[in-house]
C-alpha atoms as a PDB file:
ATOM      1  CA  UNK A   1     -21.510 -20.489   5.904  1.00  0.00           C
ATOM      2  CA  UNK A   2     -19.131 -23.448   6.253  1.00  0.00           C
ATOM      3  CA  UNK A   3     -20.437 -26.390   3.843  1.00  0.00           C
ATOM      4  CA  UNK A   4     -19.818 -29.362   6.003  1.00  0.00           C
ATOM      5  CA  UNK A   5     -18.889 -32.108   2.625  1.00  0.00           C
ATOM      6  CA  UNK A   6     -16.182 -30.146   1.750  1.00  0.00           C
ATOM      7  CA  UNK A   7     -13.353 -28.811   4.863  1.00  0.00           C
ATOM      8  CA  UNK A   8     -11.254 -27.425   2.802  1.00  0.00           C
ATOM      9  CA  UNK A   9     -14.296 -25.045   1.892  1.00  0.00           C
ATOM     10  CA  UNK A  10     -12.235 -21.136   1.218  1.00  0.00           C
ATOM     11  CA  UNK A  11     -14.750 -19.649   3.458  1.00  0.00           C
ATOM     12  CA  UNK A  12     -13.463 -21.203   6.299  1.00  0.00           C
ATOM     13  CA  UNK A  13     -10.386 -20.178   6.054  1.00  0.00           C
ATOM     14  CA  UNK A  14      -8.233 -19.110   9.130  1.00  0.00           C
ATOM     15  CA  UNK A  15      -7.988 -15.330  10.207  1.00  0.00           C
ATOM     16  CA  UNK A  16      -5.702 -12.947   8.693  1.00  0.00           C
ATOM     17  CA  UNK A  17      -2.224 -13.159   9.290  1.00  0.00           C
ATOM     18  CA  UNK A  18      -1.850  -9.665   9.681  1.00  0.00           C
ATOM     19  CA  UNK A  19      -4.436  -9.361  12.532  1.00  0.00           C
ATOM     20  CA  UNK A  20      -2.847 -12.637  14.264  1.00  0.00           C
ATOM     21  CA  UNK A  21      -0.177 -11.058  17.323  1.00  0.00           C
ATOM     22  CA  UNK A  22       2.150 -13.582  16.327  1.00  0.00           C
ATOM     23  CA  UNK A  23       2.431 -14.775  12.275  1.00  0.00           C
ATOM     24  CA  UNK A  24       5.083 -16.939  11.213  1.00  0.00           C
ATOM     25  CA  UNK A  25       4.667 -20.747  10.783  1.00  0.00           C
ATOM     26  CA  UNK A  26       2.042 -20.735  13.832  1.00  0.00           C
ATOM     27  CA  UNK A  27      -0.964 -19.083  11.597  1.00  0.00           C
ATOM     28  CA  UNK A  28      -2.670 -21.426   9.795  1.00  0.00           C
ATOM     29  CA  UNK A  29      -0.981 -23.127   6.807  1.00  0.00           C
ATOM     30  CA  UNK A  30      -2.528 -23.370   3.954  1.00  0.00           C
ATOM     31  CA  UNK A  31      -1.817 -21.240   1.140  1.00  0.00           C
ATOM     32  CA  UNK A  32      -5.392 -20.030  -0.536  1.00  0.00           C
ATOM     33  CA  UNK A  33      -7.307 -16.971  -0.418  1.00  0.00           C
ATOM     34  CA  UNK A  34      -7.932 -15.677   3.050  1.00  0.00           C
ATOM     35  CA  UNK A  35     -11.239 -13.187   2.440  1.00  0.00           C
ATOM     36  CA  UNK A  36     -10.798 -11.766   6.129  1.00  0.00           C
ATOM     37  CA  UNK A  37      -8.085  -9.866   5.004  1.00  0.00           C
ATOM     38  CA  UNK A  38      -9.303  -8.732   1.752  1.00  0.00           C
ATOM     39  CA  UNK A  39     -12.433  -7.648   4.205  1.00  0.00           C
ATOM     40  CA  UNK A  40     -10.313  -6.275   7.191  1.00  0.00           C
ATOM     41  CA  UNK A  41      -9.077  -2.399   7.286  1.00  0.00           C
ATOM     42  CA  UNK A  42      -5.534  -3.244   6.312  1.00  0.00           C
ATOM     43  CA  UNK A  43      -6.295  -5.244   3.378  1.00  0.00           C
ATOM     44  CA  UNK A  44      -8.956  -2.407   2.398  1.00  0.00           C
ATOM     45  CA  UNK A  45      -6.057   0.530   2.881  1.00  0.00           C
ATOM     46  CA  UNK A  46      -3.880  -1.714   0.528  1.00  0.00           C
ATOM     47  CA  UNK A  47      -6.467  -1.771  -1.909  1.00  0.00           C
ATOM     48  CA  UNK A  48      -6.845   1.598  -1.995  1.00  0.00           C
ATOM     49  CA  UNK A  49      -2.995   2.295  -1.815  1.00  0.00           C
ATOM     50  CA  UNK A  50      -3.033   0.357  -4.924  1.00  0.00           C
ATOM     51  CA  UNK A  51      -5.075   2.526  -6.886  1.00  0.00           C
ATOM     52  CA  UNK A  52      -3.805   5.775  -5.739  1.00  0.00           C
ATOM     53  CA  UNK A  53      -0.120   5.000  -6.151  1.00  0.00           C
ATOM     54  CA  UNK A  54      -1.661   3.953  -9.690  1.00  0.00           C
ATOM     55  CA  UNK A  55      -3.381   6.671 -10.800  1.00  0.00           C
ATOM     56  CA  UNK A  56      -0.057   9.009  -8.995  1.00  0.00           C
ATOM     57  CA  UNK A  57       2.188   7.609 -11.456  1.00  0.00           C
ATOM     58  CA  UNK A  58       0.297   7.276 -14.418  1.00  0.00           C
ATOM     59  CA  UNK A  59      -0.485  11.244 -14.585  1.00  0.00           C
ATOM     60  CA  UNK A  60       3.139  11.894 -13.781  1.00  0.00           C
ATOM     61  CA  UNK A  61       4.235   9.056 -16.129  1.00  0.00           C
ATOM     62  CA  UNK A  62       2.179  10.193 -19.219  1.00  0.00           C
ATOM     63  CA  UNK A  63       3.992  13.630 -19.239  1.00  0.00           C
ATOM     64  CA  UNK A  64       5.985  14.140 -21.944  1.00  0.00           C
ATOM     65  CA  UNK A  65       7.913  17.237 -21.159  1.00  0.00           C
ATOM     66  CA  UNK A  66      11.838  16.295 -20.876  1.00  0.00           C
ATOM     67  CA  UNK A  67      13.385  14.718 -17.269  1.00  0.00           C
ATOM     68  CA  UNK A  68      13.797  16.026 -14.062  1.00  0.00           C
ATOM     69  CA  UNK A  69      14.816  15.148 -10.244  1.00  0.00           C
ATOM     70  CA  UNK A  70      11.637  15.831  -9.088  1.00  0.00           C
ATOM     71  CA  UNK A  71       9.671  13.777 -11.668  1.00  0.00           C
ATOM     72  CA  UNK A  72      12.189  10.938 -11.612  1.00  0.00           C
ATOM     73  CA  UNK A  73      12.372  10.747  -7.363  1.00  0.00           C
ATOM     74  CA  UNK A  74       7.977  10.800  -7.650  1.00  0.00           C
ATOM     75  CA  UNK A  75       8.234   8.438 -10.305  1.00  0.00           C
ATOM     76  CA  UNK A  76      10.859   6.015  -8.291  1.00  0.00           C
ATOM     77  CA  UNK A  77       8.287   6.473  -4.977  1.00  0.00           C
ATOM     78  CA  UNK A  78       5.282   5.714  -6.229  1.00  0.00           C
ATOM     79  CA  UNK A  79       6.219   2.767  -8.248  1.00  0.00           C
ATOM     80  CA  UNK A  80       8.454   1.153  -5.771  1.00  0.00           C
ATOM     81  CA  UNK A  81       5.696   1.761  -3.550  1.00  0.00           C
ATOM     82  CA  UNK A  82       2.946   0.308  -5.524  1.00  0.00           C
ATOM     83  CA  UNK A  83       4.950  -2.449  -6.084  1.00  0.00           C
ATOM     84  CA  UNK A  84       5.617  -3.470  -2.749  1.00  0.00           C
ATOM     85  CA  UNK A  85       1.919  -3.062  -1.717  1.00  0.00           C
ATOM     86  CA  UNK A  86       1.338  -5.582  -4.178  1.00  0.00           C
ATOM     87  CA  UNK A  87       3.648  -7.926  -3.200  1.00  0.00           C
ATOM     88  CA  UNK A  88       2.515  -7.284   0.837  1.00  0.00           C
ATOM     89  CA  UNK A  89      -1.278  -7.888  -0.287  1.00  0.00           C
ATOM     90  CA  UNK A  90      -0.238 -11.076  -1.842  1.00  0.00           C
ATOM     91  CA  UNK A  91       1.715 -12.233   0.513  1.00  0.00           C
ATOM     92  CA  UNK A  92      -1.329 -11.507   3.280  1.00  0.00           C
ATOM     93  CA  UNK A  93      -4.274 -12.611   0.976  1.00  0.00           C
ATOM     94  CA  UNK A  94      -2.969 -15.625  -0.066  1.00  0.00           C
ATOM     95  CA  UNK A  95      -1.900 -16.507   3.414  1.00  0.00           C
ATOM     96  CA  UNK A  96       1.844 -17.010   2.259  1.00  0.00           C
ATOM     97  CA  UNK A  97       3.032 -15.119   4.830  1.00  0.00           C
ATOM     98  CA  UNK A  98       2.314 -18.311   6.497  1.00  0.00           C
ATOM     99  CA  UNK A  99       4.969 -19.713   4.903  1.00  0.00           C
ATOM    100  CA  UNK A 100       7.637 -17.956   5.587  1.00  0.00           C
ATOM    101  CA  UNK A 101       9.398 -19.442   9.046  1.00  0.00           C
ATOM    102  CA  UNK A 102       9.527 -16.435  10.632  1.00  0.00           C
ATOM    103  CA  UNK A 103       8.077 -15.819  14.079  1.00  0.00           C
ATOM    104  CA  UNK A 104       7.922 -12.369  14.126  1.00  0.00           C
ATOM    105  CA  UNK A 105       4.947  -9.770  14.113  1.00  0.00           C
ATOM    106  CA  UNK A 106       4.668  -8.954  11.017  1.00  0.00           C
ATOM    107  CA  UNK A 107       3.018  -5.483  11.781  1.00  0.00           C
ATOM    108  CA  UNK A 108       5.926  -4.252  12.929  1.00  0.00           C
ATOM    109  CA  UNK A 109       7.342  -4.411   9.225  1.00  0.00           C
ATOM    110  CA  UNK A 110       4.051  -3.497   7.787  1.00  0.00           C
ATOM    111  CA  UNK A 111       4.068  -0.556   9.981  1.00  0.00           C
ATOM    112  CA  UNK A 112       7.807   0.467   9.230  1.00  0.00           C
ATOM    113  CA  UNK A 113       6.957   0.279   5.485  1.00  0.00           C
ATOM    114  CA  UNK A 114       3.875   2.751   5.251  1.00  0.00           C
ATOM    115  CA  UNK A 115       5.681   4.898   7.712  1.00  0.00           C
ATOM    116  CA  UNK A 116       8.861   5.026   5.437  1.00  0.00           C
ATOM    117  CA  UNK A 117       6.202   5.463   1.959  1.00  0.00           C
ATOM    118  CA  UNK A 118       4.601   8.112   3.629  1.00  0.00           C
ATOM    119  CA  UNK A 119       7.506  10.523   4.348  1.00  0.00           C
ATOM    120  CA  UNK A 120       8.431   9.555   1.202  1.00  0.00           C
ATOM    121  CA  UNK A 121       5.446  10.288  -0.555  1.00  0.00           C
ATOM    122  CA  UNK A 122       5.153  13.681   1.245  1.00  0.00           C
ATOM    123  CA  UNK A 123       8.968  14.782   0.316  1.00  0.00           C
ATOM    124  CA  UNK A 124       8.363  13.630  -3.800  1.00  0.00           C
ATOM    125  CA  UNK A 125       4.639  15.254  -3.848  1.00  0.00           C
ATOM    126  CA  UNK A 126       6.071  18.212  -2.278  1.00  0.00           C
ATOM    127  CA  UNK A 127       8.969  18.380  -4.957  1.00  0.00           C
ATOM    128  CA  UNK A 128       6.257  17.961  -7.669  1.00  0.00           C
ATOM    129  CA  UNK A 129       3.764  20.082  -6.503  1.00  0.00           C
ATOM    130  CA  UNK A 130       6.550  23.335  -6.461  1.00  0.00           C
ATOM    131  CA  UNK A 131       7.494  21.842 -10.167  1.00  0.00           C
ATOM    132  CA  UNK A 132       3.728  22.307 -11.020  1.00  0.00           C
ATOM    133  CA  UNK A 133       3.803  25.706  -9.318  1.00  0.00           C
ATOM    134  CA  UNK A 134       6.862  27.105 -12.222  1.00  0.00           C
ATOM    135  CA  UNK A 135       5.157  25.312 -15.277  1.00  0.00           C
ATOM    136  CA  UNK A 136       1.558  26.856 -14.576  1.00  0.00           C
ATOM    137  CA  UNK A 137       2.076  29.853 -16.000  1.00  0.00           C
ATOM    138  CA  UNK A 138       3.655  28.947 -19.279  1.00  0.00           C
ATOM    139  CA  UNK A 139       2.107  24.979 -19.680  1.00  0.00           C
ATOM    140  CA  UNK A 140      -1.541  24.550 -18.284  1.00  0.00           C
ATOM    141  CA  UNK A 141      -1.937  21.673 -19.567  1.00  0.00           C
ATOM    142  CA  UNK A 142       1.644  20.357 -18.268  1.00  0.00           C
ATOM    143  CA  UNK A 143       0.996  22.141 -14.810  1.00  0.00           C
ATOM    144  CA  UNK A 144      -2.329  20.570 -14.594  1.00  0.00           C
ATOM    145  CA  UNK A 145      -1.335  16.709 -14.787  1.00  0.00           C
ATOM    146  CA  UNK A 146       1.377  17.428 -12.793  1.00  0.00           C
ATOM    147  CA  UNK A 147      -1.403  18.950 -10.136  1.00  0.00           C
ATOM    148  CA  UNK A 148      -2.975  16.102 -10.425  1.00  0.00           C
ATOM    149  CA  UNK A 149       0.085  13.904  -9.885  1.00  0.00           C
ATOM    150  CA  UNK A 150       0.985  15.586  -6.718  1.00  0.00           C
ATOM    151  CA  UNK A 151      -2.547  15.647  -5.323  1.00  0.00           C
ATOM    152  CA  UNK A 152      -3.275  11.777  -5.853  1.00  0.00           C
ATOM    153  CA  UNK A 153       0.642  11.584  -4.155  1.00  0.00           C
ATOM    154  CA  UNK A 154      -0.667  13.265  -0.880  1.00  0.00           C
ATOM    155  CA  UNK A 155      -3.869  10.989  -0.906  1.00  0.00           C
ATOM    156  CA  UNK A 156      -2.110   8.226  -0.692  1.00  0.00           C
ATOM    157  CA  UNK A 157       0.201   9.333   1.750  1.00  0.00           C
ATOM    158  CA  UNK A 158      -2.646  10.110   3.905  1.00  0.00           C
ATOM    159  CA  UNK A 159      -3.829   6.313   3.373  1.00  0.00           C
ATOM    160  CA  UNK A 160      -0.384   5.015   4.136  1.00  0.00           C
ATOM    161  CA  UNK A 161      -0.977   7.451   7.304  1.00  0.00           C
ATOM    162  CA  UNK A 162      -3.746   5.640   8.093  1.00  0.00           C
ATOM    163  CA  UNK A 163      -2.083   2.274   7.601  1.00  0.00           C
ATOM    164  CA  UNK A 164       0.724   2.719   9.840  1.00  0.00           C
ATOM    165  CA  UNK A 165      -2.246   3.935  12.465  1.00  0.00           C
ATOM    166  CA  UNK A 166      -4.140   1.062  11.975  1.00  0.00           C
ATOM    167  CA  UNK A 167      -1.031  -1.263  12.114  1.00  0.00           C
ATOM    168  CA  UNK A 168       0.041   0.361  15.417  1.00  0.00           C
ATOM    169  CA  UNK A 169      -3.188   0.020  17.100  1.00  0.00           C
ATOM    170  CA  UNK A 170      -3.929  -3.757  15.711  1.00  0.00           C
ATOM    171  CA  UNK A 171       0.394  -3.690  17.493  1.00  0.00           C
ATOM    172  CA  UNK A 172      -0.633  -1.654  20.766  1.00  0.00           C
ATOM    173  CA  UNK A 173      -4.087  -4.311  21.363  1.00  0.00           C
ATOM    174  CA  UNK A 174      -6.486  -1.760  20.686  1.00  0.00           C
ATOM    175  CA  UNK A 175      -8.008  -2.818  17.248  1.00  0.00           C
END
């Protein structure tokens, strides 16, 4: 509810950019916290992007067992990754994305991006998971986080899956 002494009341904010068709300078202009996009589906699939991509890299990280292509490439994936959900969520929560004099839909970048993560994200967990496969007969413990690593690297493919879905339907009109 709208207090009507104070307009520039958060909870009136404007809707999110990234359910607006259009973006740019045209949706709304203040920068503060827009809650309607921490609510809506794509600001809930980068929340939980976030915390998968987390947990990916911090099982793969906290092996200590020597360097390899396949650890590095996860490693490079899922970091980059969570990074640049981070910086998207900001950008879309804090309505900067508002800011940025741009008039273009910016779901067709969203969608590019979590298209692009999640063929990434299925080549890298793929590479891992075969790594796991050779060290589980010789270093459980090894072969186990690495598991672990690969599994939480599909599930958020999956989610960036569902992103790109969700951004392509809020694209096509039908969400």
């Amino acid at each position: 509810m709208a207090d009507p002494d104070n307009p520039d009341d958060a909870s009136n904010s404007d809707p999110a950019p990234a359910e607006n068709s259009g973006g740019g300078a045209a949706a709304g202009g203040d920068i503060a916290l827009t809650m309607s996009y921490i609510k809506s589906i794509p600001g809930i699939l980068k929340i939980v992007e976030f915390f998968t991509l987390m947990l990916a890299f911090s099982l793969a990280g906290s092996i200590r067992f020597g360097t390899w292509g396949e650890m590095s490439f996860f490693l490079f994936v899922t970091i980059t990754s969570w990074l640049l959900v981070i910086a998207v969520f900001v950008l879309f929560a804090l309505n900067l994305i508002s800011k940025i004099n741009l008039n273009i839909d910016w779901n067709i970048p969203v969608l590019v991006f979590a298209a692009v993560v999640a063929l990434l994200l299925l080549i890298s967990s793929a590479l891992l998971a075969d790594h796991a496969r050779k060290f589980s007969y010789w270093y459980s413990s090894i072969s186990d986080k690495l598991s672990a690593a690969a599994a939480f690297g599909f599930i958020s493919m999956f989610v960036f899956i569902g992103d790109a879905v969700v951004h392509f339907l809020i694209i096509t009109g039908k969400l």
